[in-house]
C-alpha atoms as a PDB file:
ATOM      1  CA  UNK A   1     -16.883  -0.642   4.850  1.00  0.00           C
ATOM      2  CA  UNK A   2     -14.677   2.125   3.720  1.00  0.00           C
ATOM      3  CA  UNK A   3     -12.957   4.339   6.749  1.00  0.00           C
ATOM      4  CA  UNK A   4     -11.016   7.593   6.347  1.00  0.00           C
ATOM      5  CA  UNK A   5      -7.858   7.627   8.427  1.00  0.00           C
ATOM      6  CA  UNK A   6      -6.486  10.727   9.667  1.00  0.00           C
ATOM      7  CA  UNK A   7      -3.284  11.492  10.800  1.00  0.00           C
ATOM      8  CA  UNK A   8      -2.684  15.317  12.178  1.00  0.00           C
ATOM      9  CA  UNK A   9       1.188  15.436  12.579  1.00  0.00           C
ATOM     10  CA  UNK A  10       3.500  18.636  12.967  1.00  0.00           C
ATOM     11  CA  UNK A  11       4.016  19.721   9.477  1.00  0.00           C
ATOM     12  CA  UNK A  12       1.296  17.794   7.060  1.00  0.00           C
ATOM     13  CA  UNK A  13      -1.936  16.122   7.578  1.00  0.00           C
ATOM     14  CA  UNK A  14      -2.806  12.829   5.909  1.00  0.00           C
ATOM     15  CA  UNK A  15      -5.182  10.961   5.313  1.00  0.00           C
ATOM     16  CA  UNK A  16      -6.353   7.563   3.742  1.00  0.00           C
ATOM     17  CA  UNK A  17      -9.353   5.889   2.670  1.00  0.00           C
ATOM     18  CA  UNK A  18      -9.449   2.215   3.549  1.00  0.00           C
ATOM     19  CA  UNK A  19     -11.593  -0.240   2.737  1.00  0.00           C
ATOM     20  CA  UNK A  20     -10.800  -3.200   4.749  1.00  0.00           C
ATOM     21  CA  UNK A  21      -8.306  -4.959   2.134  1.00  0.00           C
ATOM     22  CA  UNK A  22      -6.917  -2.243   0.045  1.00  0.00           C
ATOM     23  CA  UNK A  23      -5.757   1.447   0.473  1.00  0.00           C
ATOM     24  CA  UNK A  24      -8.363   3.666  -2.001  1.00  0.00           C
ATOM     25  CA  UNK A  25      -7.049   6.706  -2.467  1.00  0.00           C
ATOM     26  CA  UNK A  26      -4.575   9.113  -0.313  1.00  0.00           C
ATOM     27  CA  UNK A  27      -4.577  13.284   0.237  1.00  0.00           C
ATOM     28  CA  UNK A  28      -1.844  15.390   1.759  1.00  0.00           C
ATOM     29  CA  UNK A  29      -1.969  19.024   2.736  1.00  0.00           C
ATOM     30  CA  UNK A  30       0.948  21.006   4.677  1.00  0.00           C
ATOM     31  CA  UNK A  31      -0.954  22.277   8.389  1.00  0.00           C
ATOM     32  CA  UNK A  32      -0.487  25.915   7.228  1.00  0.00           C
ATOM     33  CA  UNK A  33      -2.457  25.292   4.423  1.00  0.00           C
ATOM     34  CA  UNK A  34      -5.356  23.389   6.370  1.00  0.00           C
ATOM     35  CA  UNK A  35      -8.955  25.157   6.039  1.00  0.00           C
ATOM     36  CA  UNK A  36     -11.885  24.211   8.525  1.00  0.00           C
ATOM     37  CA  UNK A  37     -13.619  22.531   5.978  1.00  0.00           C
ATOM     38  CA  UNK A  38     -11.119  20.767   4.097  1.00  0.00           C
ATOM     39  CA  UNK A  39     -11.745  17.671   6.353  1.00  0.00           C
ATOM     40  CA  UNK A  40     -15.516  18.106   6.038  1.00  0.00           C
ATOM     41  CA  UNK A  41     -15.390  17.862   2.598  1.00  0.00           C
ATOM     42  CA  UNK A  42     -12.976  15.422   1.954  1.00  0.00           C
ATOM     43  CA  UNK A  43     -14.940  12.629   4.568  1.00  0.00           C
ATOM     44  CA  UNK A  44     -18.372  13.492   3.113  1.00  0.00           C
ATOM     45  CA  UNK A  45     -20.861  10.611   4.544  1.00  0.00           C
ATOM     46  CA  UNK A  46     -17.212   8.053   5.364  1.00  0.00           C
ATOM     47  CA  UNK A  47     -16.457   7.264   8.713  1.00  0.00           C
ATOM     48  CA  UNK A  48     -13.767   9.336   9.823  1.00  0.00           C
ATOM     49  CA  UNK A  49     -10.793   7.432  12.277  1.00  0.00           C
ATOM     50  CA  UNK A  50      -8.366  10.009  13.412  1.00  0.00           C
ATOM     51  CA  UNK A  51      -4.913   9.966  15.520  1.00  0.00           C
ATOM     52  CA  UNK A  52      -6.392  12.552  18.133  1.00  0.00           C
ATOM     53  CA  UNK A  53      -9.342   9.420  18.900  1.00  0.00           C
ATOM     54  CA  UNK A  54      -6.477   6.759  18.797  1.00  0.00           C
ATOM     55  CA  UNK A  55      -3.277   6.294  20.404  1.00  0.00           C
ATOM     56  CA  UNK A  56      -0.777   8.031  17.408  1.00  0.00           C
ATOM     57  CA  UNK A  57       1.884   5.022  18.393  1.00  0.00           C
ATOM     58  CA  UNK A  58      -0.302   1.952  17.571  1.00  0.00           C
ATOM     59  CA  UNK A  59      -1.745   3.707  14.620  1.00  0.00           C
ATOM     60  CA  UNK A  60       2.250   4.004  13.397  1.00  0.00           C
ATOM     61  CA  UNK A  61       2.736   0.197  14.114  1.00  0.00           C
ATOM     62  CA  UNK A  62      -0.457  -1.042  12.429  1.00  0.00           C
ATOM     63  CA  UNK A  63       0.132   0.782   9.679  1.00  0.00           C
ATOM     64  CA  UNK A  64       3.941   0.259   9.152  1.00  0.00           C
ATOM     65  CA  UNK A  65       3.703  -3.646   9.449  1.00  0.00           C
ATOM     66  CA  UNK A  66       0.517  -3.616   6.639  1.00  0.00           C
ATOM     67  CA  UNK A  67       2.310  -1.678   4.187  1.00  0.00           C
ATOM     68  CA  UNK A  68       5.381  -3.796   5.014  1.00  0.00           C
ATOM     69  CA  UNK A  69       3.262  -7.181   5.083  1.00  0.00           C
ATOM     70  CA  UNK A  70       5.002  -8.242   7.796  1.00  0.00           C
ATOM     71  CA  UNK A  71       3.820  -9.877  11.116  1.00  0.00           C
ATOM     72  CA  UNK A  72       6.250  -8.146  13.566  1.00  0.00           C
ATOM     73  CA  UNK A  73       8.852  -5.549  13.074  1.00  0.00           C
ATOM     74  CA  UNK A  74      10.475  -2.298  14.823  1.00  0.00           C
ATOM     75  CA  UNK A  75       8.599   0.879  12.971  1.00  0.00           C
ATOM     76  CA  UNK A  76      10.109   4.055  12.649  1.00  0.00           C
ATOM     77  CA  UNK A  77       8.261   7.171  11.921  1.00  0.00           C
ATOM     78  CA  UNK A  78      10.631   9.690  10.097  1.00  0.00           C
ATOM     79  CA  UNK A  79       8.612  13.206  10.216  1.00  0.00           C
ATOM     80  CA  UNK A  80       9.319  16.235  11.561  1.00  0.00           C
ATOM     81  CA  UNK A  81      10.569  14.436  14.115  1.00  0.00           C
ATOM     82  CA  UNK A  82      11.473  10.860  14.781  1.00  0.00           C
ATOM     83  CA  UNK A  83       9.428   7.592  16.827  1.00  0.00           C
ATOM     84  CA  UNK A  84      10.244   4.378  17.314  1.00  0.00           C
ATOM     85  CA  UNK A  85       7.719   1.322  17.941  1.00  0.00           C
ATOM     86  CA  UNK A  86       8.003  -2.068  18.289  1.00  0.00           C
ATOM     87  CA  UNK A  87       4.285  -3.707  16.205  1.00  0.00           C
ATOM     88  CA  UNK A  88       3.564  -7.189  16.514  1.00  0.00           C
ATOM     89  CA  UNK A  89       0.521  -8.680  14.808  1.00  0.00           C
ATOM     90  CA  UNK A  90      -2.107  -9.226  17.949  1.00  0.00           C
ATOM     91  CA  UNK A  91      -0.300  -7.331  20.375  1.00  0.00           C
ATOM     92  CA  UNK A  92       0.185  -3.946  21.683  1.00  0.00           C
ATOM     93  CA  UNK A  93       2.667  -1.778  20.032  1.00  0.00           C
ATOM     94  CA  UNK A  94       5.628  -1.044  22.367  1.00  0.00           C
ATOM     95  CA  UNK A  95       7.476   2.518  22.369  1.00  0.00           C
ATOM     96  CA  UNK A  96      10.956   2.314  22.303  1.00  0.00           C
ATOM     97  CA  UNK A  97      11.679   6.105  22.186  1.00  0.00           C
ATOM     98  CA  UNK A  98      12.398   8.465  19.694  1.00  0.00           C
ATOM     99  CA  UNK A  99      14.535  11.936  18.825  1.00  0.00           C
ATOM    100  CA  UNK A 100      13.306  15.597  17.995  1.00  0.00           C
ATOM    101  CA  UNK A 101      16.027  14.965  14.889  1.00  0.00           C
ATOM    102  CA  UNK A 102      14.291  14.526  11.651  1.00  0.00           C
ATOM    103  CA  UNK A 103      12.967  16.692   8.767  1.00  0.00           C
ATOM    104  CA  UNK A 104      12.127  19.850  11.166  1.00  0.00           C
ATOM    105  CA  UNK A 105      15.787  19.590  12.004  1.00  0.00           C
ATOM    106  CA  UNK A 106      16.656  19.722   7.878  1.00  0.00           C
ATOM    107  CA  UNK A 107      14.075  22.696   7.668  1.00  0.00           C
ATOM    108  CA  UNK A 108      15.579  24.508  10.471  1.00  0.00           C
ATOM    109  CA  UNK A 109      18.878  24.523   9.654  1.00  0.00           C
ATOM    110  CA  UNK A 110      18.496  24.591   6.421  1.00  0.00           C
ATOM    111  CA  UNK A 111      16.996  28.028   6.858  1.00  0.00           C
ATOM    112  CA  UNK A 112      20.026  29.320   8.840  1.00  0.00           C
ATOM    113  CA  UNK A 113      22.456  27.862   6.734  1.00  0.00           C
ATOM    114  CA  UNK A 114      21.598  27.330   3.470  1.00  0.00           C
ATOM    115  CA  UNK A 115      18.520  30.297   3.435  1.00  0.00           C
ATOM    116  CA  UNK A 116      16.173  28.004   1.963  1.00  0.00           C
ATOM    117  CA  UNK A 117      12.251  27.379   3.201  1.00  0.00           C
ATOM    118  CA  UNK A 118      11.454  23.743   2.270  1.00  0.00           C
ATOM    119  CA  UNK A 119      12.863  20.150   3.362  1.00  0.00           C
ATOM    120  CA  UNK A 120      12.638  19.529  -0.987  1.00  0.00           C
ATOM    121  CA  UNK A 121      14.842  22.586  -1.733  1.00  0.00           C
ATOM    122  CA  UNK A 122      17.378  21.058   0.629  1.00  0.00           C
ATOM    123  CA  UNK A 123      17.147  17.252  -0.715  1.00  0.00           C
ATOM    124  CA  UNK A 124      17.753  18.857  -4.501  1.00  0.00           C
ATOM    125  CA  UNK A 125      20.689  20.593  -3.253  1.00  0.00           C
ATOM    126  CA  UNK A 126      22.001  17.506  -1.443  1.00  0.00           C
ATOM    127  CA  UNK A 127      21.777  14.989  -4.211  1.00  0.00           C
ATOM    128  CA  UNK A 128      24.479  17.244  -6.382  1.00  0.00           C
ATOM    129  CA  UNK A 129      26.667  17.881  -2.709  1.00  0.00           C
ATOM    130  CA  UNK A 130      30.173  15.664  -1.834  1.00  0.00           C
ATOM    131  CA  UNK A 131      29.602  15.601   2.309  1.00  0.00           C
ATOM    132  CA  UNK A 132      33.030  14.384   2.790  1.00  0.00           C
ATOM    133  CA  UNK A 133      33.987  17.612   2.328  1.00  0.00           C
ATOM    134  CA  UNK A 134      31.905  19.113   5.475  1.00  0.00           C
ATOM    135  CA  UNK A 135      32.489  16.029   7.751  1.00  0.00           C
ATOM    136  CA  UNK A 136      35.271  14.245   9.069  1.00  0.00           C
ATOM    137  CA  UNK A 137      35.468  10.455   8.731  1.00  0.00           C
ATOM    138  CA  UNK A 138      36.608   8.062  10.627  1.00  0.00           C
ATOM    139  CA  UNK A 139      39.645   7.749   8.309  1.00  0.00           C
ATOM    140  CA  UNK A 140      40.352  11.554   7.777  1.00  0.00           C
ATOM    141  CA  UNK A 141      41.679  10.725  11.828  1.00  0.00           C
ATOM    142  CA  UNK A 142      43.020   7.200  11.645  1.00  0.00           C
ATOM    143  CA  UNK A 143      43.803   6.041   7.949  1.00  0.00           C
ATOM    144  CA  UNK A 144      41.680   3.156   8.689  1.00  0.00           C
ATOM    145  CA  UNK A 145      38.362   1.783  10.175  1.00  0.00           C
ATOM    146  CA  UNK A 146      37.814   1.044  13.597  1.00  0.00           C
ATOM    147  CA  UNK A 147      35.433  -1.500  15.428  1.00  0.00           C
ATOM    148  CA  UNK A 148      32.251  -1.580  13.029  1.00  0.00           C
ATOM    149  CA  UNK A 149      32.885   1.276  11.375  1.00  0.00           C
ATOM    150  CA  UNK A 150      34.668   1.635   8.061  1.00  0.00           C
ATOM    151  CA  UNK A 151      37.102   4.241   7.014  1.00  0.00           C
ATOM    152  CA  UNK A 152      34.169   6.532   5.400  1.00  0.00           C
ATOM    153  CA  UNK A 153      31.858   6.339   8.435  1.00  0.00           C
ATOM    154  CA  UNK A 154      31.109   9.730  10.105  1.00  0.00           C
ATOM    155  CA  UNK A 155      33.588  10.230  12.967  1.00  0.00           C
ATOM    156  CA  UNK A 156      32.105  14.193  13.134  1.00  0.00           C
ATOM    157  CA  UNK A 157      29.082  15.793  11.397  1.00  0.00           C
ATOM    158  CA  UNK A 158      30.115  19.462  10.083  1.00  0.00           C
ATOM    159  CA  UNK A 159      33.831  18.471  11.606  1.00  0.00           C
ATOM    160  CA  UNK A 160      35.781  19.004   8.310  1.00  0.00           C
ATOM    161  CA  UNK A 161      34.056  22.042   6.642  1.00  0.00           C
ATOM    162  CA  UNK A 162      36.849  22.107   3.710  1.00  0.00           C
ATOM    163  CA  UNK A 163      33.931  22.839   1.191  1.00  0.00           C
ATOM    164  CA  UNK A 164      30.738  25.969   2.062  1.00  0.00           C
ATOM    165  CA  UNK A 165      28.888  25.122  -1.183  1.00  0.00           C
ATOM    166  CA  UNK A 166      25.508  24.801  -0.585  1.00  0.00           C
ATOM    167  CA  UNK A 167      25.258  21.305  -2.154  1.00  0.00           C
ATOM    168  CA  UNK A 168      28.212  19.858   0.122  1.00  0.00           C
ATOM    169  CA  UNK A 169      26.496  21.263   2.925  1.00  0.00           C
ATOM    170  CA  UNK A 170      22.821  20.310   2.513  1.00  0.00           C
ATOM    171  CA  UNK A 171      24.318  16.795   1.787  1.00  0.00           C
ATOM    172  CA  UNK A 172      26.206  16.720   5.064  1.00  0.00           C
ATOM    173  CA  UNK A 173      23.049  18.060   7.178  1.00  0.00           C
ATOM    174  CA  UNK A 174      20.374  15.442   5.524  1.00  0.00           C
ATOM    175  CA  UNK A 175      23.254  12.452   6.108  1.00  0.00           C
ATOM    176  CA  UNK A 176      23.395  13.825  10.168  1.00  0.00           C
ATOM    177  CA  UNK A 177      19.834  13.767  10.195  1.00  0.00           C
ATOM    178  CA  UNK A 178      19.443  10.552   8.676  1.00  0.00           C
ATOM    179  CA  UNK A 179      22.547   8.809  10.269  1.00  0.00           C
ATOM    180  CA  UNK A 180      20.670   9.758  13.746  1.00  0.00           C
ATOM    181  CA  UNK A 181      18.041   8.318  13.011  1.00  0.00           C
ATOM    182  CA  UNK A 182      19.156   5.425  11.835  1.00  0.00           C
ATOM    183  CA  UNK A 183      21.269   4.864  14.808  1.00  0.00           C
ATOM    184  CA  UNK A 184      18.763   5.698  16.637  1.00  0.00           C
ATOM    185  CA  UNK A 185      16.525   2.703  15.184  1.00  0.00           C
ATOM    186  CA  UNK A 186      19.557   0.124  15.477  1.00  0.00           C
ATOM    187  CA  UNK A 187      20.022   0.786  18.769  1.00  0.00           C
ATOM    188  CA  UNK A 188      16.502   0.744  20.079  1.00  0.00           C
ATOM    189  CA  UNK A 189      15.702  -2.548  17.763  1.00  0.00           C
ATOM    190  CA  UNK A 190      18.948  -4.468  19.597  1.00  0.00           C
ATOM    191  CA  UNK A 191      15.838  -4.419  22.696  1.00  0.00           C
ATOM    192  CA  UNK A 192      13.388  -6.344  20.580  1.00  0.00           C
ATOM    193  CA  UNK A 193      15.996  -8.975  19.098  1.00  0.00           C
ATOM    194  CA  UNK A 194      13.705  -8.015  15.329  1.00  0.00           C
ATOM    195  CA  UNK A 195      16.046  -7.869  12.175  1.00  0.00           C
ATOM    196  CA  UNK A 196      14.017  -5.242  10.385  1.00  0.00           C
ATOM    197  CA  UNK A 197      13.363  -1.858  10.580  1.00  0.00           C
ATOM    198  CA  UNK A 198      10.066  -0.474   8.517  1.00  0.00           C
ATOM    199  CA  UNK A 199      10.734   3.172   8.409  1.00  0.00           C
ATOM    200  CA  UNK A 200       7.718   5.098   7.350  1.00  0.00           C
ATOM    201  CA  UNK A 201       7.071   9.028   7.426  1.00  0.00           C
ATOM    202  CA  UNK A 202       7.350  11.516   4.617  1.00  0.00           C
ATOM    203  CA  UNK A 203      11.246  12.012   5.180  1.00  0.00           C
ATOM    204  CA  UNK A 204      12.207   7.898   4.588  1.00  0.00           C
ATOM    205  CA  UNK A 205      10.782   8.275   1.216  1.00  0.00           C
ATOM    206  CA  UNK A 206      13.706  10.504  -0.279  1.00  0.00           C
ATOM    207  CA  UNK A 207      16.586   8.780  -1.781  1.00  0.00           C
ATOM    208  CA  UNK A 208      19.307   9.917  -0.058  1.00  0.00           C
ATOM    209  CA  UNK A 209      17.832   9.190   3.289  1.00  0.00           C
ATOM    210  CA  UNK A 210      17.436   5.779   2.434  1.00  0.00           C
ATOM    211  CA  UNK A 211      20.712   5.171   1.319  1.00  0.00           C
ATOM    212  CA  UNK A 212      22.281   6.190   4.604  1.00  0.00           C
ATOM    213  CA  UNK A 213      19.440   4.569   6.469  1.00  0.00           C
ATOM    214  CA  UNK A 214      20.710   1.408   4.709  1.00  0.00           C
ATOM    215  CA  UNK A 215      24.665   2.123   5.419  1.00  0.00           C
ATOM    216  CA  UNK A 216      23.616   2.118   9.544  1.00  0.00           C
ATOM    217  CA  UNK A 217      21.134  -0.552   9.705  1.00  0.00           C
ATOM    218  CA  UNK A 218      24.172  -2.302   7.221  1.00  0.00           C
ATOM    219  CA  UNK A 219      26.395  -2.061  10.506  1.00  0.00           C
ATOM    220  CA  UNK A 220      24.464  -3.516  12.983  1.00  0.00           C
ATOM    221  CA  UNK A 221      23.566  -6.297  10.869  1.00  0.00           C
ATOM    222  CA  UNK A 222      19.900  -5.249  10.306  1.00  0.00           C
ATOM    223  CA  UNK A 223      17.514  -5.010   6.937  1.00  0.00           C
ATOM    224  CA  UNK A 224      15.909  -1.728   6.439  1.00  0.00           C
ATOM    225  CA  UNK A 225      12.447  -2.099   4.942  1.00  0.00           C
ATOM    226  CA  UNK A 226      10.736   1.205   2.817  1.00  0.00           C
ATOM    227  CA  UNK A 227       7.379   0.369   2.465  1.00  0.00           C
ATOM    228  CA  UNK A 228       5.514   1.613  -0.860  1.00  0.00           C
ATOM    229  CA  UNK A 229       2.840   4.889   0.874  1.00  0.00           C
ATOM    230  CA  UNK A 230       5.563   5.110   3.575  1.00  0.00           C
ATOM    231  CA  UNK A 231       4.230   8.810   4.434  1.00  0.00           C
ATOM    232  CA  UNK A 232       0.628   7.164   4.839  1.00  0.00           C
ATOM    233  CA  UNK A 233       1.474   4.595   7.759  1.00  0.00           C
ATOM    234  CA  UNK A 234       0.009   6.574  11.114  1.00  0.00           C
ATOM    235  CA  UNK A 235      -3.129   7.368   8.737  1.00  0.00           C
ATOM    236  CA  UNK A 236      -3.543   3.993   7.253  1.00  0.00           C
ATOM    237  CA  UNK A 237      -3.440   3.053  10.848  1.00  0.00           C
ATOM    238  CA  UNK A 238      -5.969   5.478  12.226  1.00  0.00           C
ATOM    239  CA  UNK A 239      -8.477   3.162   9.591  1.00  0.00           C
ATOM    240  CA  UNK A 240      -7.148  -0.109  10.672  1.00  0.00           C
ATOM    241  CA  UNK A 241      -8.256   0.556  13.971  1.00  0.00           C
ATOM    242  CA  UNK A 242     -11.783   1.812  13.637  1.00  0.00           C
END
C-alpha cells in the first residue's frame, strides 16, 4: 500500500511516498511558500502519515536507519536546528538531546554578517573562503596539537578575524555550525557505545558540512554515515510508521 509521509519542520516541509519497500517519489516546499491546498493535492486518494500524528523523534530514527540500512545507529537530524536519537531496529528510539545550532544559525548570521537571505548563498560563498583566516587554531596558540586535537583543529570560532571577505567568513560560520554539531553527535553517541552516526536533514547534504562532520566524528574514533535522501528521513519515517 503506498503512504505519503509528511514531515512539517521549521523552514521546509517534506514529504515522501512510500510503498512498503521502496521510496516513490519525494516533494519539498520552503513553509513560506506552503498554500492550504498544496497538501490536498499532492495526497489525492494516498494515505497521508504526518509528524504532527507521530512522535517527530521516532519518525527521525526509522527513517535514518532505512536510508542507512542499518539495524542500530545514533541519528542526527541537521535542520534548522539540530536532534539527536539513538534508533534501534524493534525498539523505541531514545533522545539524546540536541542544539538550536544548525542551518537557522547559518541563515541568521549570515544575514547580519554577510547580508545574504538563503543558507545556499552562504554554502557558495563558503566553498571559495580560507576559514583559517577568521579562526584561531589550536596551533596559531601552541605550534602544535594537543590531546586529540591536531594543530588545525578550531581552538576559537571567529577568534583570528585576519581576513573580512565574505568567502573566509561564510566558510568559518558553516565550519562552527557544523563542528557543533558534530561534537555535539560524538559526545552524545559516547552514551550509546554505537560507532556510527547517520546524519540526515537538509543541511548534512552540503559538501562542506560533511567534510567537517567527518574531521569530528574522525577524532572520537567514530564513522559518519550520509545516507542517499538524507533531507527525507523524518518524512520517510512518518510512512514507515503508518
Amino acid at each position: 500500500m503506498e503512504t505519503l509521509g509528511i514531515d512539517f519542520g521549521a523552514s521546509y516541509v517534506d514529504a515522501v511516498l512510500f510503498d512498503g519497500k521502496k521510496i516513490l517519489k519525494t516533494w519539498s516546499v520552503e513553509k513560506v511558500k506552503l498554500t492550504k491546498n498544496w497538501l490536498k493535492q499532492l495526497a489525492g486518494n494516498t494515505p497521508i502519515t504526518t509528524t504532527r500524528e507521530k512522535n517527530e523523534l521516532e519518525c527521525l530514527g526509522r527513517g535514518g536507519l532505512w536510508l542507512s540500512q542499518l539495524k542500530s545507529a545514533v541519528v542526527v537530524s541537521c535542520g534548522t536546528g539540530t536532534a539527536v536519537v539513538w534508533a534501534r531496529k524493534n525498539q523505541l528510539t531514545i533522545h539524546l538531546g540536541g542544539t538550536g545550532i544548525g542551518g537557522g544559525t547559518i541563515q541568521g548570521l549570515g544575514k547580519l554578517l554577510l547580508k545574504t537571505e538563503t543558507v545556499e548563498e552562504i554554502f557558495k560563498l563558503a566553498e571559495k573562503g580560507n576559514k583559517t583566516k577568521v579562526d584561531l587554531t589550536v596551533g596559531d596558540i601552541l605550534g602544535k596539537g594537543i590531546g586529540l586535537l591536531p594543530p588545525e583543529a578550531t581552538a576559537a570560532n571567529f577568534g583570528k578575524i585576519n581576513s573580512t571577505k565574505k568567502e573566509d567568513l561564510a566558510q568559518s560560520l558553516v565550519g562552527m555550525v557544523a563542528e557543533t554539531i558534530g561534537l555535539i553527535s560524538c559526545l552524545a553517541t559516547s552514551q550509546t557505545g554505537e560507532k556510527r552516526i547517520v546524519f540526515c536533514g537538509r543541511v548534512s547534504t552540503n559538501k562542506l558540512v560533511q567534510k567537517y562532520l567527518r574531521q569530528v566524528c574522525n577524532l572520537f574514533k567514530l564513522s559518519p554515515v550520509f545516507p542517499p535522501r538524507a533531507e527525507y528521513a523524518t518524512a520517510l519515517g512518518a510512512a514507515l510508521l503508518t
